[in-house]
C-alpha atoms as a PDB file:
ATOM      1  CA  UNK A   1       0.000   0.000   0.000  1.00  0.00           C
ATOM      2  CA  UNK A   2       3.143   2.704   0.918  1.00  0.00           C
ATOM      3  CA  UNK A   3       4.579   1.605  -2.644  1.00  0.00           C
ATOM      4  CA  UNK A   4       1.429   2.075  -4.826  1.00  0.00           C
ATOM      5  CA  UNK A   5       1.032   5.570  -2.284  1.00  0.00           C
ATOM      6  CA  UNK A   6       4.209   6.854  -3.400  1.00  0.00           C
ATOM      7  CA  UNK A   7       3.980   5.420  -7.148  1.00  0.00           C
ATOM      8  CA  UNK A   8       0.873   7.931  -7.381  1.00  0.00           C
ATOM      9  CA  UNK A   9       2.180  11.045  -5.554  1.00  0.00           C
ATOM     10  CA  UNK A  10       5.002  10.499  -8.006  1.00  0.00           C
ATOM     11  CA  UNK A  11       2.440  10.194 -10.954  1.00  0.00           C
ATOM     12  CA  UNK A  12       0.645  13.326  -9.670  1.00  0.00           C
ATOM     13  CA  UNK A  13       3.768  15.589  -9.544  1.00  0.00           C
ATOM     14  CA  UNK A  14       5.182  14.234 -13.179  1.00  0.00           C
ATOM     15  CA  UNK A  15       1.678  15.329 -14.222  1.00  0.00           C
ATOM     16  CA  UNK A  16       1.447  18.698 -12.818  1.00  0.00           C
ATOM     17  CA  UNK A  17       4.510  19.281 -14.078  1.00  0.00           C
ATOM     18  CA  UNK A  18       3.910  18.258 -17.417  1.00  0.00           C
ATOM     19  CA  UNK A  19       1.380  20.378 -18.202  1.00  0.00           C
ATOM     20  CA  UNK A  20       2.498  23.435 -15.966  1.00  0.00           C
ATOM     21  CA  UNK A  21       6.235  23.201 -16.561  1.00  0.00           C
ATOM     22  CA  UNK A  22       8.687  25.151 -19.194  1.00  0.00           C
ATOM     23  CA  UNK A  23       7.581  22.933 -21.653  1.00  0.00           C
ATOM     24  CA  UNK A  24       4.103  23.881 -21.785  1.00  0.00           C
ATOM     25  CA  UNK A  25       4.870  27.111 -23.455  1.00  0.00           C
ATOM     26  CA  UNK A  26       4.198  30.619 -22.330  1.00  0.00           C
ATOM     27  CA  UNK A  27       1.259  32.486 -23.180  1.00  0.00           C
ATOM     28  CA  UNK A  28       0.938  36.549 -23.238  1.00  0.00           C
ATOM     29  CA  UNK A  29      -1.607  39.827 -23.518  1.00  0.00           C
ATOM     30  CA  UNK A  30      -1.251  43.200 -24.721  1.00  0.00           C
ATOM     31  CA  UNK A  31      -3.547  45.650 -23.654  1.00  0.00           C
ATOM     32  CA  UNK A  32      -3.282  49.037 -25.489  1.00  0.00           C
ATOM     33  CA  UNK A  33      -4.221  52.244 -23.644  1.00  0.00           C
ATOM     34  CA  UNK A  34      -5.553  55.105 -25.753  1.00  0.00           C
ATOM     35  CA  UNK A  35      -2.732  56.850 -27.324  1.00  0.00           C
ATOM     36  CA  UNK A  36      -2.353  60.634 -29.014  1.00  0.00           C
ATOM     37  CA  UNK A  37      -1.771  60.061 -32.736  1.00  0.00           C
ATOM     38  CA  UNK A  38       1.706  61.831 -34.243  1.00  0.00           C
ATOM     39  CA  UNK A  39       1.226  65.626 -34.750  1.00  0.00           C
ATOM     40  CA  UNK A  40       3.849  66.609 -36.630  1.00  0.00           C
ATOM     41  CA  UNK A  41       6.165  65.666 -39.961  1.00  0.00           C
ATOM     42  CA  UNK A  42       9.058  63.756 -38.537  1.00  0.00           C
ATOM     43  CA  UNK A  43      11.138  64.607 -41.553  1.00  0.00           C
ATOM     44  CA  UNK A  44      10.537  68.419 -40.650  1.00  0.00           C
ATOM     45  CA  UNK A  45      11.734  67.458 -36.829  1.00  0.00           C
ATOM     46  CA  UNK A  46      15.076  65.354 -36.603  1.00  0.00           C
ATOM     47  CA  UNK A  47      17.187  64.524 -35.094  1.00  0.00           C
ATOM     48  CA  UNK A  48      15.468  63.054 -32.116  1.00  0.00           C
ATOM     49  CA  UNK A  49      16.900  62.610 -28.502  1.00  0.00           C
ATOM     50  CA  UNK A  50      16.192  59.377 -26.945  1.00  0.00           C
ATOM     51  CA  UNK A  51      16.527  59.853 -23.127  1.00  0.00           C
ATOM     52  CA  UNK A  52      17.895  56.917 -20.925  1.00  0.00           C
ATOM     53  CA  UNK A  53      14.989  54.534 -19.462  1.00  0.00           C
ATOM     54  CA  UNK A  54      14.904  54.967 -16.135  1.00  0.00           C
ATOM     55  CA  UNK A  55      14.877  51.296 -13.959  1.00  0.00           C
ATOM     56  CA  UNK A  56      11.948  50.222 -12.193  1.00  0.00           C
ATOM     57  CA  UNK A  57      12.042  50.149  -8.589  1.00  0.00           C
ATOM     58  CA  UNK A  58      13.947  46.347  -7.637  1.00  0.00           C
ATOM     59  CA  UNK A  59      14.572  46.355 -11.109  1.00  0.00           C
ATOM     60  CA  UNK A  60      17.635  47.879 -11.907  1.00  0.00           C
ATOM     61  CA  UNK A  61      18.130  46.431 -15.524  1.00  0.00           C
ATOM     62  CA  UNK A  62      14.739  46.985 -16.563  1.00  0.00           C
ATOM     63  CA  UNK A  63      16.152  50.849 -17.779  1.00  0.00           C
ATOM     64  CA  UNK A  64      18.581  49.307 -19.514  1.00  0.00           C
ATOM     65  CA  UNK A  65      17.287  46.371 -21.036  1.00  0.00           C
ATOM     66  CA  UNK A  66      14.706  47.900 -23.124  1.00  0.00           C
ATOM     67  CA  UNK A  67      16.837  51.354 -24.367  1.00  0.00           C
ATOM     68  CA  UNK A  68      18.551  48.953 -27.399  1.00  0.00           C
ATOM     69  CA  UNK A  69      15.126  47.802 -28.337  1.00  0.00           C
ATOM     70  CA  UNK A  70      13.426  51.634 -28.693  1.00  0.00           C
ATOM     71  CA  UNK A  71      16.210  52.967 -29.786  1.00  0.00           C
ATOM     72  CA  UNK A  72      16.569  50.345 -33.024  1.00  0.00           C
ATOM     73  CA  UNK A  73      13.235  50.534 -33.677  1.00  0.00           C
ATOM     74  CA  UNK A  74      13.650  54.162 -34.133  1.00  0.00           C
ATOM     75  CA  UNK A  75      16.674  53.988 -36.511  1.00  0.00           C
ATOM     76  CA  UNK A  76      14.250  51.261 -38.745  1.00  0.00           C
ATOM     77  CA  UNK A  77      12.002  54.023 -39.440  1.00  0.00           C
ATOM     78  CA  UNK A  78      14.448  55.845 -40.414  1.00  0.00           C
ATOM     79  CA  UNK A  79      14.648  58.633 -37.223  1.00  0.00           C
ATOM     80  CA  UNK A  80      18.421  60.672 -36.603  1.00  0.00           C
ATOM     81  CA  UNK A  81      19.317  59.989 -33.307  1.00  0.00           C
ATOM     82  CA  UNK A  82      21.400  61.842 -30.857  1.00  0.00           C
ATOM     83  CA  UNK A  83      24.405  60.110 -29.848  1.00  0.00           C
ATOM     84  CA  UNK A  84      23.335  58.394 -26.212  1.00  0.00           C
ATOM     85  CA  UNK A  85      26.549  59.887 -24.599  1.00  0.00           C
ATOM     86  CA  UNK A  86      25.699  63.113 -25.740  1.00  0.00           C
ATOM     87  CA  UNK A  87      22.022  62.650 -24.006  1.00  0.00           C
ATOM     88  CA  UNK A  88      23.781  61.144 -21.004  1.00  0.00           C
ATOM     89  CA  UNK A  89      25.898  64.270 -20.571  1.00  0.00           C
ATOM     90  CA  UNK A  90      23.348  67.128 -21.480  1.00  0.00           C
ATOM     91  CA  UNK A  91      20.997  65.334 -18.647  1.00  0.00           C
ATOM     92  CA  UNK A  92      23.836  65.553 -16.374  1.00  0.00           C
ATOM     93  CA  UNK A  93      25.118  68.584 -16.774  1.00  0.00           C
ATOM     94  CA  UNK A  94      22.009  70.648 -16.812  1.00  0.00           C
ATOM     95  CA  UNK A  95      20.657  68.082 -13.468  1.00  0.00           C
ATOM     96  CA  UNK A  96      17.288  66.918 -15.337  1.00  0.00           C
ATOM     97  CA  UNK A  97      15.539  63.839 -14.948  1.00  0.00           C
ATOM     98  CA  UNK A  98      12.875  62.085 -16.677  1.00  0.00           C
ATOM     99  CA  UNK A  99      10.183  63.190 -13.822  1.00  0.00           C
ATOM    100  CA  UNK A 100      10.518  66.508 -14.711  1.00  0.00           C
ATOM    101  CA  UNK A 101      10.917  66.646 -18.094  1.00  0.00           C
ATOM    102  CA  UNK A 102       7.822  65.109 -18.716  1.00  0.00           C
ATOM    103  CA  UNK A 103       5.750  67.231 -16.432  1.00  0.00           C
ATOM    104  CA  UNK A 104       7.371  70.565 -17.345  1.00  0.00           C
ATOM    105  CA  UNK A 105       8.029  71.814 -20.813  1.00  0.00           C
ATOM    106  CA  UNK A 106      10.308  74.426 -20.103  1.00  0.00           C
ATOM    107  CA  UNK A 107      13.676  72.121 -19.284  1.00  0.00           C
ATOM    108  CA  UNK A 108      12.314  70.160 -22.557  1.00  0.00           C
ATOM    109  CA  UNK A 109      12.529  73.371 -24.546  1.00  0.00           C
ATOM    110  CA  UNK A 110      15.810  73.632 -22.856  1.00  0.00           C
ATOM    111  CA  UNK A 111      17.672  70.699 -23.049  1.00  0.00           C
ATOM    112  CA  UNK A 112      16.091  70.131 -27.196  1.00  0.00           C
ATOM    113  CA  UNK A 113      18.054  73.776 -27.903  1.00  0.00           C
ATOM    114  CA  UNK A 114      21.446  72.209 -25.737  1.00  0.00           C
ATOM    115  CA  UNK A 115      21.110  68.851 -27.706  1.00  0.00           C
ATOM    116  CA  UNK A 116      19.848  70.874 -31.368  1.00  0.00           C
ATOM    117  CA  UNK A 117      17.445  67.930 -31.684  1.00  0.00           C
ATOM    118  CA  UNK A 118      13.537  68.376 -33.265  1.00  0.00           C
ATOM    119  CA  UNK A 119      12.230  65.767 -31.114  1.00  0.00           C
ATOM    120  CA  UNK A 120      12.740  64.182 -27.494  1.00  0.00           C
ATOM    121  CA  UNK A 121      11.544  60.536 -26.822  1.00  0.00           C
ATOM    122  CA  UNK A 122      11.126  59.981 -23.154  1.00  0.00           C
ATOM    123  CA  UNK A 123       9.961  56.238 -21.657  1.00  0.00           C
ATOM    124  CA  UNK A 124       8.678  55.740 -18.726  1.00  0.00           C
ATOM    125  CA  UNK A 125       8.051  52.081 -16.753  1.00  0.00           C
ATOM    126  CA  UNK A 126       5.209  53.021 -14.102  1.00  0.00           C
ATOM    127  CA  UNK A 127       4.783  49.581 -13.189  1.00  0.00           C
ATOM    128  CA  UNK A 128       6.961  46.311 -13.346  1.00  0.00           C
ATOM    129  CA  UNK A 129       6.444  43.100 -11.826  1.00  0.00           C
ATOM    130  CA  UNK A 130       8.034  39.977 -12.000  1.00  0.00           C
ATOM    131  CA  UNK A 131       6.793  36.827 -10.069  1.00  0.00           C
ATOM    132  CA  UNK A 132      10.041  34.177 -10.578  1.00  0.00           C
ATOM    133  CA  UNK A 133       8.930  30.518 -10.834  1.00  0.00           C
ATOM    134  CA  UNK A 134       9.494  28.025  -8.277  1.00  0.00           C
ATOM    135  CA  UNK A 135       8.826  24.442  -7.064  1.00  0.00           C
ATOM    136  CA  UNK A 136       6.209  23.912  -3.677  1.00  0.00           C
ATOM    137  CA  UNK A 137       3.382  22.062  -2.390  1.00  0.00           C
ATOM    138  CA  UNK A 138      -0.028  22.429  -2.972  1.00  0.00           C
ATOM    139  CA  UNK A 139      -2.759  20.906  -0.695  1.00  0.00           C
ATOM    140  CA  UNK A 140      -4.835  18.367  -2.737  1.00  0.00           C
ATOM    141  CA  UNK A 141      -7.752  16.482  -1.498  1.00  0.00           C
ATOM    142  CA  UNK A 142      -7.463  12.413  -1.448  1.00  0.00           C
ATOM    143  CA  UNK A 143      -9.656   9.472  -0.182  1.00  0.00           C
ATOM    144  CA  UNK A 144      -8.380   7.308   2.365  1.00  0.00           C
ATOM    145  CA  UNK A 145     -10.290   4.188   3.416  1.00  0.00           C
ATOM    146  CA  UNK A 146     -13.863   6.158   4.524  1.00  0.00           C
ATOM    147  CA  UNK A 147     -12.958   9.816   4.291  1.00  0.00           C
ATOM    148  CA  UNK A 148     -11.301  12.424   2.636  1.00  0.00           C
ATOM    149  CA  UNK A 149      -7.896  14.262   3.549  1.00  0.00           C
ATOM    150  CA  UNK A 150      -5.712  16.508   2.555  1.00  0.00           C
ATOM    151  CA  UNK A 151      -2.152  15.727   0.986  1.00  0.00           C
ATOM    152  CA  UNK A 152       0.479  17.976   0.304  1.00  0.00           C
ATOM    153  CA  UNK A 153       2.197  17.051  -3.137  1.00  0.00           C
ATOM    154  CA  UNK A 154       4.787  19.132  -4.436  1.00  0.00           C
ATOM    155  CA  UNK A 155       4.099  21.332  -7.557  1.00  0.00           C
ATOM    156  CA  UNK A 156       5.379  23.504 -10.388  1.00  0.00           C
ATOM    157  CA  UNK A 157       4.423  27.250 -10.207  1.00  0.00           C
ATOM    158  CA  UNK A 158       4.401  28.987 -13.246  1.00  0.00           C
ATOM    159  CA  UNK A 159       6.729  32.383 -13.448  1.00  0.00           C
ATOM    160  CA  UNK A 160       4.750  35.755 -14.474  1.00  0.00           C
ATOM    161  CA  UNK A 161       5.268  39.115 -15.770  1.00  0.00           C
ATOM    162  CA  UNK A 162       3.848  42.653 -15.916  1.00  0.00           C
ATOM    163  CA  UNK A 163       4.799  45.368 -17.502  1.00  0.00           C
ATOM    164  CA  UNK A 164       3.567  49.024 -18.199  1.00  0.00           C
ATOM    165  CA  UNK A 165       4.842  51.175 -20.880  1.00  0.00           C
ATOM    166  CA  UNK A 166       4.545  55.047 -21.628  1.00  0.00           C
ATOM    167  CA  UNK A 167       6.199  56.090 -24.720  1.00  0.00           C
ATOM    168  CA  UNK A 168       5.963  60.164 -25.435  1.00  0.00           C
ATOM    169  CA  UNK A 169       7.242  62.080 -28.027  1.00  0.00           C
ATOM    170  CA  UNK A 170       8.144  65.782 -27.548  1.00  0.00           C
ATOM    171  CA  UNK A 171       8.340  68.542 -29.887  1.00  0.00           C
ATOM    172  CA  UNK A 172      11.462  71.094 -28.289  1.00  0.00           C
ATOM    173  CA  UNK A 173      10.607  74.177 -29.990  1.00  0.00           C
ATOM    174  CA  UNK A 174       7.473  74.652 -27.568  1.00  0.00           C
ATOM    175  CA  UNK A 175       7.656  71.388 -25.565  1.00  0.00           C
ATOM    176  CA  UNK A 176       4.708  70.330 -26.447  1.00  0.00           C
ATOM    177  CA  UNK A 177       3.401  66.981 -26.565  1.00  0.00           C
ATOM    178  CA  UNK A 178       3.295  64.946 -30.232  1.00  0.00           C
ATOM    179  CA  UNK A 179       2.746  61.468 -29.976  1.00  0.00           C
ATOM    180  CA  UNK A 180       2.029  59.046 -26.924  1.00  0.00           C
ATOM    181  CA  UNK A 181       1.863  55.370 -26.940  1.00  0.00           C
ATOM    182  CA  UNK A 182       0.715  53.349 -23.917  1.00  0.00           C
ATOM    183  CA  UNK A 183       0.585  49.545 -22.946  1.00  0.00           C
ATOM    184  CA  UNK A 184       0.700  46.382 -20.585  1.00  0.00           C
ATOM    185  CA  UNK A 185       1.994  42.931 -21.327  1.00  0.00           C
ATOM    186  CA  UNK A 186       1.006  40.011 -19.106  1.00  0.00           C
ATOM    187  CA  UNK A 187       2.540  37.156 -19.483  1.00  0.00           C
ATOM    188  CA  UNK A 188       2.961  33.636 -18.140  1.00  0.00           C
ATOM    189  CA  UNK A 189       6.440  33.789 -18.037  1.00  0.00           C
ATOM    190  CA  UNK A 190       9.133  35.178 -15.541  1.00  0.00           C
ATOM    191  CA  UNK A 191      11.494  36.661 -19.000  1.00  0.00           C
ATOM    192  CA  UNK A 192      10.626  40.391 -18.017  1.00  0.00           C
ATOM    193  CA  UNK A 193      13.838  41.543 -20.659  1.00  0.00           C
ATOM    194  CA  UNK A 194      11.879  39.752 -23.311  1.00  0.00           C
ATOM    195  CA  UNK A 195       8.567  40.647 -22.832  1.00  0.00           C
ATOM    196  CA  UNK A 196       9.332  44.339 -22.373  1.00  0.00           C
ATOM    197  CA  UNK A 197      11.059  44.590 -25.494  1.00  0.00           C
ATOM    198  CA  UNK A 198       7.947  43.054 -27.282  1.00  0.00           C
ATOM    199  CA  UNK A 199       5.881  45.595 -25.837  1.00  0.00           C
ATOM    200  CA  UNK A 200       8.258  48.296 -27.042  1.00  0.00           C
ATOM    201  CA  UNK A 201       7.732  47.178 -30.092  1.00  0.00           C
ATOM    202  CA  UNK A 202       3.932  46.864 -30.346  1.00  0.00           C
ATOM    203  CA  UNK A 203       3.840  50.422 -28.958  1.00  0.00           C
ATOM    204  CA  UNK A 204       6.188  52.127 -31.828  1.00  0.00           C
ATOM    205  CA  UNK A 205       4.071  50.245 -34.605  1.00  0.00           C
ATOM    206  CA  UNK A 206       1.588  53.681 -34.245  1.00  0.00           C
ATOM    207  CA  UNK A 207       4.339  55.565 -34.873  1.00  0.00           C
ATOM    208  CA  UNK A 208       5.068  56.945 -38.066  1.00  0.00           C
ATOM    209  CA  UNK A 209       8.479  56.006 -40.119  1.00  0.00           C
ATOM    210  CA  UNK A 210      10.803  59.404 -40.823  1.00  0.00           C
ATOM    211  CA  UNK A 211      11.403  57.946 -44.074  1.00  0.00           C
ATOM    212  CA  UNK A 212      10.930  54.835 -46.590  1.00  0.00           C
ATOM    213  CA  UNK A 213      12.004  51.774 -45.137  1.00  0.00           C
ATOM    214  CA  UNK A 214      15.770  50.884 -47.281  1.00  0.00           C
ATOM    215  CA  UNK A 215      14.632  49.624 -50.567  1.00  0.00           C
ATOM    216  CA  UNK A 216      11.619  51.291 -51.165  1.00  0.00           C
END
């Protein structure tokens, strides 16, 4: 009886994790806030300043990891770009930060004159989560002789991610707002980097190439 009730705990947990493990796939949403469609001709406004992404709070690579992605997607359609040391040093130099320079167009209109760019791209990550995956227990109800009890057999939890996105694009003349782009991803899988770069790139899909794509 001890043999067949270990033979089906160990049944039970190569089940569960089976169908819950890293084989199973991983599965994810994107939800698209309403955005403000692109107000100006990009070819009239370049180059454009991409400012650094700032980390997420106990995420310190989150910045970091998805500044590549924007800023190739942004060469693809063809936008000039101010070299990222350049940005790095302006922002320094003048002591601005993204919080700021998204609620106040005056250092915008400032720092687009320092950096002689048309347009400034900030990104912002209000909210990132990551839940890592793990082995535990989970209760599970059996029948023993005349009653049921509970049994605690080990199990597979699925890693998750979440992930906001705020993508706005500045005009520097005035500082005023031209384009926004806004999203979450959800997904059933603990590869934050990966999933925040597809979101990225969902969210610049609104925005308007700065010139033919090569070979058109």
């Amino acid at each position: 009886m001890k043999e067949s009730s270990g033979s089906r705990i160990f049944f039970l947990f190569l089940l569960a994790f089976l169908l819950c493990g890293p084989s199973w796939g991983c599965f994810y949403r994107v939800t698209m806030e309403p955005g403000v469609s692109l107000k100006v001709d990009p070819k009239e406004y370049q180059p454009v300043a991409l400012l650094p992404v700032h980390s997420s709070a106990g995420h310190p690579d989150s910045g970091s990891d998805l500044y590549p992605s924007i800023r190739d997607s942004l060469a693809k359609k063809g936008y000039a770009l101010v070299e990222e040391a350049t940005v790095a040093l302006a922002l320094k130099e003048m002591e601005l930060n993204p919080d700021l320079l998204v609620s106040d167009p005056k250092p915008r209109m400032d720092l687009g004159e320092r950096l002689k760019a048309g347009l400034l791209m900030i990104a912002t990550l209000p909210e990132y989560r990551v839940q890592k995956s793990h082995l535990g227990t989970q209760a599970v109800e059996t029948w023993h002789s005349d009653s049921y009890s509970e049994m605690l057999l080990p199990a597979y939890f699925r890693g998750s991610s979440e992930i906001r996105l705020i993508l706005r694009l500045f005009e520097s003349k005035k500082g005023d707002l031209v384009w926004r782009s806004e999203g979450i991803i959800r997904a059933s899988s603990d590869s934050a980097e990966t999933y925040g770069r597809k979101l990225a790139d969902r969210l610049l899909e609104s925005l308007p190439a700065a010139s033919p794509p090569a070979g058109k």
